[in-house]
Protein backbone atom coordinates (compact mmCIF):
# COMPACT_ATOMS: atom_id res chain seq x y z
CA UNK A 1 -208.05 201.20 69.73
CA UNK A 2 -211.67 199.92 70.43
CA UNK A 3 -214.09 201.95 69.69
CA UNK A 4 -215.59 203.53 72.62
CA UNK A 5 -219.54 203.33 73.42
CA UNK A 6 -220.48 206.77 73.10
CA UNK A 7 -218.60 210.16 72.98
CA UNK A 8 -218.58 210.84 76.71
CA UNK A 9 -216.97 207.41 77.78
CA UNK A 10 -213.26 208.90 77.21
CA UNK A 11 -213.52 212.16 78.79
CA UNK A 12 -215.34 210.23 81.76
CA UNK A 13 -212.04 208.15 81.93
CA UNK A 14 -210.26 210.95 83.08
CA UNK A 15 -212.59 211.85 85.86
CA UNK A 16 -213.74 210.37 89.37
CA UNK A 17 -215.69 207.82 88.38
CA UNK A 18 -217.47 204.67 89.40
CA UNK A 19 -215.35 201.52 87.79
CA UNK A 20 -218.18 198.65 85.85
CA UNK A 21 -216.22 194.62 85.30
CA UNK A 22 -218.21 192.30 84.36
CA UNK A 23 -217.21 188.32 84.03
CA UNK A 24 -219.17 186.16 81.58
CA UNK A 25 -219.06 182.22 81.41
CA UNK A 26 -219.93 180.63 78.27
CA UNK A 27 -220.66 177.09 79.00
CA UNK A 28 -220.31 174.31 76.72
CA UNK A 29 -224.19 173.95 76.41
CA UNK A 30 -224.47 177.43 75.35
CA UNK A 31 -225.67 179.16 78.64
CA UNK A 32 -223.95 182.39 79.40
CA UNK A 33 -223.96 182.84 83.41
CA UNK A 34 -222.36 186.38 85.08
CA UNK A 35 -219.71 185.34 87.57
CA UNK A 36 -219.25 187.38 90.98
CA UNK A 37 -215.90 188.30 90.79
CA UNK A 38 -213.48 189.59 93.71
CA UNK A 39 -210.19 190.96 91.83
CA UNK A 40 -208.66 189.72 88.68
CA UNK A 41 -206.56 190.97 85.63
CA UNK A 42 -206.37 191.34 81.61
CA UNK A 43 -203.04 191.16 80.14
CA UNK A 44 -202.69 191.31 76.28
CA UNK A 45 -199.08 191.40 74.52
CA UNK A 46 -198.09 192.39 70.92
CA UNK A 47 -195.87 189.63 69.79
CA UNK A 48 -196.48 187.00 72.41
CA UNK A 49 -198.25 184.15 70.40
CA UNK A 50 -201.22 184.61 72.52
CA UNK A 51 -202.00 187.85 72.73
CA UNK A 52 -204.08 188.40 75.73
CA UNK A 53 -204.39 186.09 78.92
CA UNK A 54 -206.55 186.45 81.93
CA UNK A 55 -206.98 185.65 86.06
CA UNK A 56 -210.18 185.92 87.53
CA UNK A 57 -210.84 185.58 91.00
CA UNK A 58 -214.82 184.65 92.30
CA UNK A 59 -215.70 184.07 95.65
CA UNK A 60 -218.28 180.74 95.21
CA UNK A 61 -216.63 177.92 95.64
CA UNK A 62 -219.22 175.49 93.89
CA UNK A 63 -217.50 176.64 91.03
CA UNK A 64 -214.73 174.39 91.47
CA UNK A 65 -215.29 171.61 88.70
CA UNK A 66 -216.09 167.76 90.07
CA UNK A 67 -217.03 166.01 87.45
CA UNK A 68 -216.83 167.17 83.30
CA UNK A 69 -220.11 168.08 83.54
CA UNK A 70 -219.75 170.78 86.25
CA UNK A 71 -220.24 174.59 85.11
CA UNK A 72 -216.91 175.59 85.06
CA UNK A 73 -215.72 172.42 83.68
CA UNK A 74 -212.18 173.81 81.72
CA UNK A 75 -213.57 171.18 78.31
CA UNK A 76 -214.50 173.84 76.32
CA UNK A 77 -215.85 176.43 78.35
CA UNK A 78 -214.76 180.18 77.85
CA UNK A 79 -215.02 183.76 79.71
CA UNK A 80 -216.18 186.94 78.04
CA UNK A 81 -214.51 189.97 79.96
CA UNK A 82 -215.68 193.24 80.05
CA UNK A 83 -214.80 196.42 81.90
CA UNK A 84 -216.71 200.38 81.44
CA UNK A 85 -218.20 203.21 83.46
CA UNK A 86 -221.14 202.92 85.51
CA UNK A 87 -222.51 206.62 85.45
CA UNK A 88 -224.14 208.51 87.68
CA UNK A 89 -227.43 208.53 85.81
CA UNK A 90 -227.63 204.91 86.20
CA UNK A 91 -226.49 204.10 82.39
CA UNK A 92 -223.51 201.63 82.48
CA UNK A 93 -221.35 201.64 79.14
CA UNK A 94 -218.34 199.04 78.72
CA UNK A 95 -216.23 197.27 75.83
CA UNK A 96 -214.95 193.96 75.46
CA UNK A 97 -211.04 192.92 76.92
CA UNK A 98 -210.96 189.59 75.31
CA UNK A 99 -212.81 186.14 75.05
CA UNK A 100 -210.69 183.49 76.57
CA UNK A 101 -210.16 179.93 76.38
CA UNK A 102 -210.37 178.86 80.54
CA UNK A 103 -207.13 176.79 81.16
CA UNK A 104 -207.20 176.24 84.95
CA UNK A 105 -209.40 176.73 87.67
CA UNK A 106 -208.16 176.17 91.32
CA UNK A 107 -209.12 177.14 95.07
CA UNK A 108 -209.47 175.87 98.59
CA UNK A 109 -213.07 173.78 98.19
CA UNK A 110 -214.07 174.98 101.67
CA UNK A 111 -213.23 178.75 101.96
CA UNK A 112 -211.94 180.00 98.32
CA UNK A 113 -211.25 181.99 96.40
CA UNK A 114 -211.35 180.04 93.22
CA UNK A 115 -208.89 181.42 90.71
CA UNK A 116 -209.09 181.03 87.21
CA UNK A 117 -207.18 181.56 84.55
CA UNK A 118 -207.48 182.05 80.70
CA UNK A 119 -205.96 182.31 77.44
CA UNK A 120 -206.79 184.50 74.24
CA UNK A 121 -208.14 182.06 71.58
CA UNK A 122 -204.85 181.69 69.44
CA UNK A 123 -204.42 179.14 71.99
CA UNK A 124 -207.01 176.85 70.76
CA UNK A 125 -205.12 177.16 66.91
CA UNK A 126 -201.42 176.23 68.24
CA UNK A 127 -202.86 173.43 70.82
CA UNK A 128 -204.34 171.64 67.60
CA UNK A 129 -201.07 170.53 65.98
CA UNK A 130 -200.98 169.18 62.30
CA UNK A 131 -202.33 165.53 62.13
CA UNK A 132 -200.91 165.14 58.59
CA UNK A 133 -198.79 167.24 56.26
CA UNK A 134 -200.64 170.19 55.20
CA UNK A 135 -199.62 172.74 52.33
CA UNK A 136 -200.29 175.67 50.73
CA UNK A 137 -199.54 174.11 47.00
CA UNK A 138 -201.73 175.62 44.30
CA UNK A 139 -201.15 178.92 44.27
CA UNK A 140 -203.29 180.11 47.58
CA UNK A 141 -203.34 183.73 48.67
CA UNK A 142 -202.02 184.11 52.45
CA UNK A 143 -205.71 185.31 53.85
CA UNK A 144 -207.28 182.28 51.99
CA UNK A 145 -204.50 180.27 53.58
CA UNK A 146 -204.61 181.69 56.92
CA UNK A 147 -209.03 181.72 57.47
CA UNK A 148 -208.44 178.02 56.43
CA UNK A 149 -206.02 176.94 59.03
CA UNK A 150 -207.99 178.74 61.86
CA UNK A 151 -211.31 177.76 60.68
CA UNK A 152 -210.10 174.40 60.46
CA UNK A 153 -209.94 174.30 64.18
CA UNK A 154 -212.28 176.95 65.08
CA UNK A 155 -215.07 176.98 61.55
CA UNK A 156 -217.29 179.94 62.94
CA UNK A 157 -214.40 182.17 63.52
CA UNK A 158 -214.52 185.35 62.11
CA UNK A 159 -211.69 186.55 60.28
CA UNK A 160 -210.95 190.16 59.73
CA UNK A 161 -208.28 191.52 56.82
CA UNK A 162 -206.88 194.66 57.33
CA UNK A 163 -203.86 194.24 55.01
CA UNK A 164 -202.70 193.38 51.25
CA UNK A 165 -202.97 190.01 50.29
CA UNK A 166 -200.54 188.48 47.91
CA UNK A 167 -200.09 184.81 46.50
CA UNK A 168 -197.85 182.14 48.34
CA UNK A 169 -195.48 179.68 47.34
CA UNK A 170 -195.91 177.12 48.25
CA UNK A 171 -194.55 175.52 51.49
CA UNK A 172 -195.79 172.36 53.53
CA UNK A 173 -195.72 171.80 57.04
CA UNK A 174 -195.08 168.37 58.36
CA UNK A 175 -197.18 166.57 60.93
CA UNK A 176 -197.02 167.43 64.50
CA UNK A 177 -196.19 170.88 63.43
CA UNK A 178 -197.36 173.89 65.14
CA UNK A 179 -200.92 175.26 63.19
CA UNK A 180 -200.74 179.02 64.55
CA UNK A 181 -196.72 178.93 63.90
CA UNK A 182 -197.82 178.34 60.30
CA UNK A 183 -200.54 181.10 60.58
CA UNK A 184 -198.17 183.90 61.55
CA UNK A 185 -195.69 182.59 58.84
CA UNK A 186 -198.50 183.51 56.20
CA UNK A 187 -198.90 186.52 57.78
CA UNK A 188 -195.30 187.71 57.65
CA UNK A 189 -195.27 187.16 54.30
CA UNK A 190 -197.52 189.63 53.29
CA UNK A 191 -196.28 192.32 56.36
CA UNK A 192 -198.56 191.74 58.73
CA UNK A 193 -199.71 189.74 62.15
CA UNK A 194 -202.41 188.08 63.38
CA UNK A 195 -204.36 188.04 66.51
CA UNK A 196 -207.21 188.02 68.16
CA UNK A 197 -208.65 191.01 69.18
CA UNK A 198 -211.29 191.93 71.92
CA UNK A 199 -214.07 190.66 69.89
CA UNK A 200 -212.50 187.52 69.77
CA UNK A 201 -211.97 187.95 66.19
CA UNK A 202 -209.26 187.18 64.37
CA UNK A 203 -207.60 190.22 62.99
CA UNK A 204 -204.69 189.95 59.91
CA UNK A 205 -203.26 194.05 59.85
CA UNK A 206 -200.27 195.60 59.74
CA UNK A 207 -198.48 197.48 62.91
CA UNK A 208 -199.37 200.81 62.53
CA UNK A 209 -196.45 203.59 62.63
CA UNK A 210 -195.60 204.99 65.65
CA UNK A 211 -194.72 208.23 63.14
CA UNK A 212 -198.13 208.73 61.55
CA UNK A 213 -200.58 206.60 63.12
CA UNK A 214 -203.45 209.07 65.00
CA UNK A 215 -202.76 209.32 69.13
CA UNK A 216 -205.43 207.30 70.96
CA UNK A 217 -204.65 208.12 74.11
CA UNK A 218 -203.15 211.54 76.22
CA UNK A 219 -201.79 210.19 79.41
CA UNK A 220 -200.45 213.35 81.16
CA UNK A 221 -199.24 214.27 84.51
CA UNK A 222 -200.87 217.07 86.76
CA UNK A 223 -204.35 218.04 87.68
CA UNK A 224 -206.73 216.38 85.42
CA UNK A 225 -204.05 213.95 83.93
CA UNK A 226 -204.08 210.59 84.08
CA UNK A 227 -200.33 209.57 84.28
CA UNK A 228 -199.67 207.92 87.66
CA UNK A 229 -196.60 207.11 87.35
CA UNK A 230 -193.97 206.26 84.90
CA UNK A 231 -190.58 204.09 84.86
CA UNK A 232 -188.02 205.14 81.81
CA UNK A 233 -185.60 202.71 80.93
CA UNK A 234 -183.04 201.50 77.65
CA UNK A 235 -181.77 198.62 76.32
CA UNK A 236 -180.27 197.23 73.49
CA UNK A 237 -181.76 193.49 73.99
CA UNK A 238 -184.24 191.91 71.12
CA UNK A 239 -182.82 195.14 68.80
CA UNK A 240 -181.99 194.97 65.04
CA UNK A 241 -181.74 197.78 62.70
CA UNK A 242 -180.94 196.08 59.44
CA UNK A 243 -183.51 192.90 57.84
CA UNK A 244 -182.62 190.33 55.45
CA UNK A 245 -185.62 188.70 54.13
CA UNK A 246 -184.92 186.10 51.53
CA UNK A 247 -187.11 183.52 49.49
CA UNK A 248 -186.24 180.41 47.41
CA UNK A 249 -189.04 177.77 46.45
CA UNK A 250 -187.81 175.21 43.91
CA UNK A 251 -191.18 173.54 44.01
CA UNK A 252 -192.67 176.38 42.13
CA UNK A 253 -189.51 176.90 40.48
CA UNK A 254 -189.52 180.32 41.46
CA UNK A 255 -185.39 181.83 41.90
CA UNK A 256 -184.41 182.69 45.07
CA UNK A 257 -185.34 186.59 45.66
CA UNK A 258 -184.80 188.88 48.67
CA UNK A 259 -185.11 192.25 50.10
CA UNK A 260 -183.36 194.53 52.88
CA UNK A 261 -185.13 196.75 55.23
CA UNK A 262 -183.22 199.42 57.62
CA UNK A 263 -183.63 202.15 59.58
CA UNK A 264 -181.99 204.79 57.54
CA UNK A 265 -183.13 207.84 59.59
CA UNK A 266 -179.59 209.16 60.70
CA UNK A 267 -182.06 210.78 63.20
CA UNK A 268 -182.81 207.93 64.91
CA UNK A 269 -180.92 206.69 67.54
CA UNK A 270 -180.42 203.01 65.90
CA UNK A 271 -179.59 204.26 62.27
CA UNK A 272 -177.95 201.24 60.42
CA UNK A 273 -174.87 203.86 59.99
CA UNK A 274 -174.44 205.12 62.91
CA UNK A 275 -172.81 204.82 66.31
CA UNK A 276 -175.54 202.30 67.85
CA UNK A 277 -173.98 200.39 65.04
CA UNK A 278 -175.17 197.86 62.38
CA UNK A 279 -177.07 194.55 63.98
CA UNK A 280 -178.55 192.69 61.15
CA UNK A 281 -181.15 190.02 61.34
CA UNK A 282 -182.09 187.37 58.45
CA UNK A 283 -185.34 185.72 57.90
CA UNK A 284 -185.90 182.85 55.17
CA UNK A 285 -189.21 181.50 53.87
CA UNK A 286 -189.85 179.45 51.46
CA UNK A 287 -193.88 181.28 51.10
CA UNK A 288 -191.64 184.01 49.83
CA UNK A 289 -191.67 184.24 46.26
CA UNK A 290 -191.10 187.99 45.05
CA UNK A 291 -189.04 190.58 45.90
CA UNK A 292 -192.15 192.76 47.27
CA UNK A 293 -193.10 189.90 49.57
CA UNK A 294 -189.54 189.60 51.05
CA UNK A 295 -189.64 193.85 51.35
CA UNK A 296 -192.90 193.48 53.17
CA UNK A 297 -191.74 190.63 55.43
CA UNK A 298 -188.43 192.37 55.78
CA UNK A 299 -190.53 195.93 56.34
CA UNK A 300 -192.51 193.69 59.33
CA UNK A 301 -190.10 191.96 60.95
CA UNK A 302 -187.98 195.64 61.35
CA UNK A 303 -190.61 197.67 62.86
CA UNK A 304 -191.16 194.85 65.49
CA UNK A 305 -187.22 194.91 66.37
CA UNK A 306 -186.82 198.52 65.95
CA UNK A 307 -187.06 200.42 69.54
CA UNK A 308 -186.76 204.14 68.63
CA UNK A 309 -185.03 205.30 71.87
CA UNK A 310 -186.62 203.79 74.72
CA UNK A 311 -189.04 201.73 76.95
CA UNK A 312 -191.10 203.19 79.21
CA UNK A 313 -193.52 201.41 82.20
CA UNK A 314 -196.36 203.57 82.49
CA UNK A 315 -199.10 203.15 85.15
CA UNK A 316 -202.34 205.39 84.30
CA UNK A 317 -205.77 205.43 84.79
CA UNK A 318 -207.34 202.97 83.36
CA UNK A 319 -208.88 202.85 79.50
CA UNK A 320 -210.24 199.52 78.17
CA UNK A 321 -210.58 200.69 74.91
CA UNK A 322 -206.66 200.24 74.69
CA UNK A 323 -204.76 197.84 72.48
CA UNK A 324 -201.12 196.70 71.66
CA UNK A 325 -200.20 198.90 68.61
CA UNK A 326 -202.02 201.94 69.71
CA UNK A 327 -199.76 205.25 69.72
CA UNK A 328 -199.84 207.15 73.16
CA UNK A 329 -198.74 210.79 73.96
CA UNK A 330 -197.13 210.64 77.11
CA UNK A 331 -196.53 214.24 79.17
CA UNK A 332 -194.25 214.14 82.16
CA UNK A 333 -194.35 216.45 84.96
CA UNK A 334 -191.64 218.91 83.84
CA UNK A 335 -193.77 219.18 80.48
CA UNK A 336 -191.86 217.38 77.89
CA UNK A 337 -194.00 214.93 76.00
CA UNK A 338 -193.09 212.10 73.82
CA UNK A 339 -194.90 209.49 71.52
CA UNK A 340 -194.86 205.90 72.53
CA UNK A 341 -196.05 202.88 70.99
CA UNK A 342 -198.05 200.08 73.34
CA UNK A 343 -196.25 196.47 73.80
CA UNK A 344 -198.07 195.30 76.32
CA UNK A 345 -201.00 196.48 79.02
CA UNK A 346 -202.40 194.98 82.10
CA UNK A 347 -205.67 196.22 83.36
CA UNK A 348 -207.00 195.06 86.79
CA UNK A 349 -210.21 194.41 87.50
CA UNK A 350 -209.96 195.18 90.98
CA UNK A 351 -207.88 198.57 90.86
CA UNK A 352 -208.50 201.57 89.14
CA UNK A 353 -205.50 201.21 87.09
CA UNK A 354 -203.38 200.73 83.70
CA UNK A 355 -200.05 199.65 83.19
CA UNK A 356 -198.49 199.44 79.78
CA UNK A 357 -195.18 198.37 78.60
CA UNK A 358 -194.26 200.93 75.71
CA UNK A 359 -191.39 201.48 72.98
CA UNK A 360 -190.64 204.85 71.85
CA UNK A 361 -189.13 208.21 73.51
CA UNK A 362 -190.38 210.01 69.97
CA UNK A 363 -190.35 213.81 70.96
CA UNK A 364 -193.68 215.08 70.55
CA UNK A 365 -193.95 218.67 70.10
């Protein structure tokens, strides 16, 4: 969860309040120019290679790009997001919902609206494919491996670890091959994923656990709530309950190794054992060379398959400070509460509004 500006922006979220968006262009030459802005939306999605995407809508048409040179010219340019509270004593407070890479920009030259759309900056890593062969021979440690493939395309990115590092074997990746694909390889290895966040930083951290991780958010139903509505739903699609991670690098003549990971709660409703039965998946890496990396991999790749009992669509008001990964308490009308996990959340810049794709159904009491 982003850090929120000051200690009365969350309790404010609850109330009647007076929505702030504001739309930033950062132009090639440096220049940073507020766009007008009619409607638009932030979407960011754990697991999606690009985490967060954007459409902005803005009434001027002379935004449309001519020639390369224009303003809005898509060669290079980018769009700094940001949505808060404007409160009634004047003082506006907001946070950041992403910096984005502009991909498109369309609309009728004559009337409008212009439309444009975005991408999180991961984009900018996978789009610059490997030239030539590149490797990870010599013993490098997966975040000295992964800040030198993204700063290889982006150099002033800022990378941020939040998890244990651990050496690689070694593994090479042959030309035209994808540079972010090889990024989040390096990242599974040590348990972990990597995005960027708001900031437009790139974060390397582990997926917190839905079962001890602290609750950033209360969306409840009723007066003073801020549940609108919410959509409960199951399926069985995308889910495994039992990971094979394995290793074997004969260039570092290191023996093959592996490790299993299961959900062994016979509590939970896709125990290995029980009747949801067992649905193994197996992952192979040659950056894999001991048996704790192929338990962390193993440990990564089964919390991102594991749904505890549910998925639930929940529309809310909205809170910008949100992020994929944060744990929600959700309390329905008829009072029972559970703890969900966030895959996914749209927030509009138009509406007043949250949605958020979650996984969970955890009883809260």
């Amino acid at each position: 969860m982003y850090a929120p500006p000051s200690s009365r922006f969350l309790p404010a979220l609850s109330q009647s309040h007076v929505p702030y968006t504001e739309v930033q262009l950062i132009r090639t030459d440096g220049v940073v120019q507020v766009l007008d802005h009619t409607g638009g939306s932030v979407t960011a999605t754990r697991g999606s290679a690009v985490r967060r995407t954007c459409t902005v809508t803005v009434p001027d048409t002379s935004l449309i790009p001519v020639r390369p040179v224009d303003q809005l010219a898509i060669y290079g340019a980018r769009l700094r997001i940001l949505r808060g509270i404007r409160f009634p004593d004047g003082l506006v407070e907001s946070v950041p919902l992403g910096e984005f890479r502009i991909d498109s920009v369309e609309g009728d030259p004559d009337f409008g609206p212009v439309t444009i759309n975005g991408s999180g900056l991961e984009a900018i890593v996978a789009d610059d494919r490997f030239t030539a062969a590149y490797s990870t021979r010599g013993g490098t440690a997966a975040v000295t491996a992964i800040t030198g493939l993204i700063q290889a395309t982006l150099p002033a990115a800022v990378i941020v670890n939040r998890a244990s590092d651990a050496t690689l074997g070694t593994t090479t990746w042959d030309a035209q091959g994808d540079r972010w694909a090889a990024v989040q390889a390096c990242a599974t290895a040590i348990g972990a994923e990597v995005y960027a966040d708001a900031d437009g930083q790139f974060v390397i951290a582990e997926l917190p656990d839905i079962a001890t991780a602290p609750i950033a958010w209360a969306v409840d139903a009723g007066t003073g709530g801020v549940l609108i509505s919410a959509n409960r739903a199951y399926s069985r699609d995308g889910m495994y309950n039992v990971v094979v991670a394995s290793g074997e690098n004969t260039e570092d003549n290191v023996a093959p190794v592996s490790a299993t990971s299961m959900d062994d709660d016979p509590t939970s409703p896709t125990y290995w054992a029980g009747p949801f039965g067992r649905v193994p998946r197996f992952y192979s890496s040659s950056l894999l060379v001991t048996p704790s990396q192929c338990a962390a991999a193993a440990a990564k790749l089964l919390r991102d398959a594991v749904k505890p009992a549910a998925t639930v669509s929940v529309e809310a008001a909205p809170n910008p400070c949100l992020e994929p990964g944060d744990v929600i308490r959700v309390t329905y009308g008829n009072g029972d509460r559970e703890l969900h996990q966030i895959q996914s959340l749209t927030l509009d810049l138009g509406l007043s509004s949250t949605t958020m794709e979650t996984i969970g159904g955890k009883e809260d009491s």
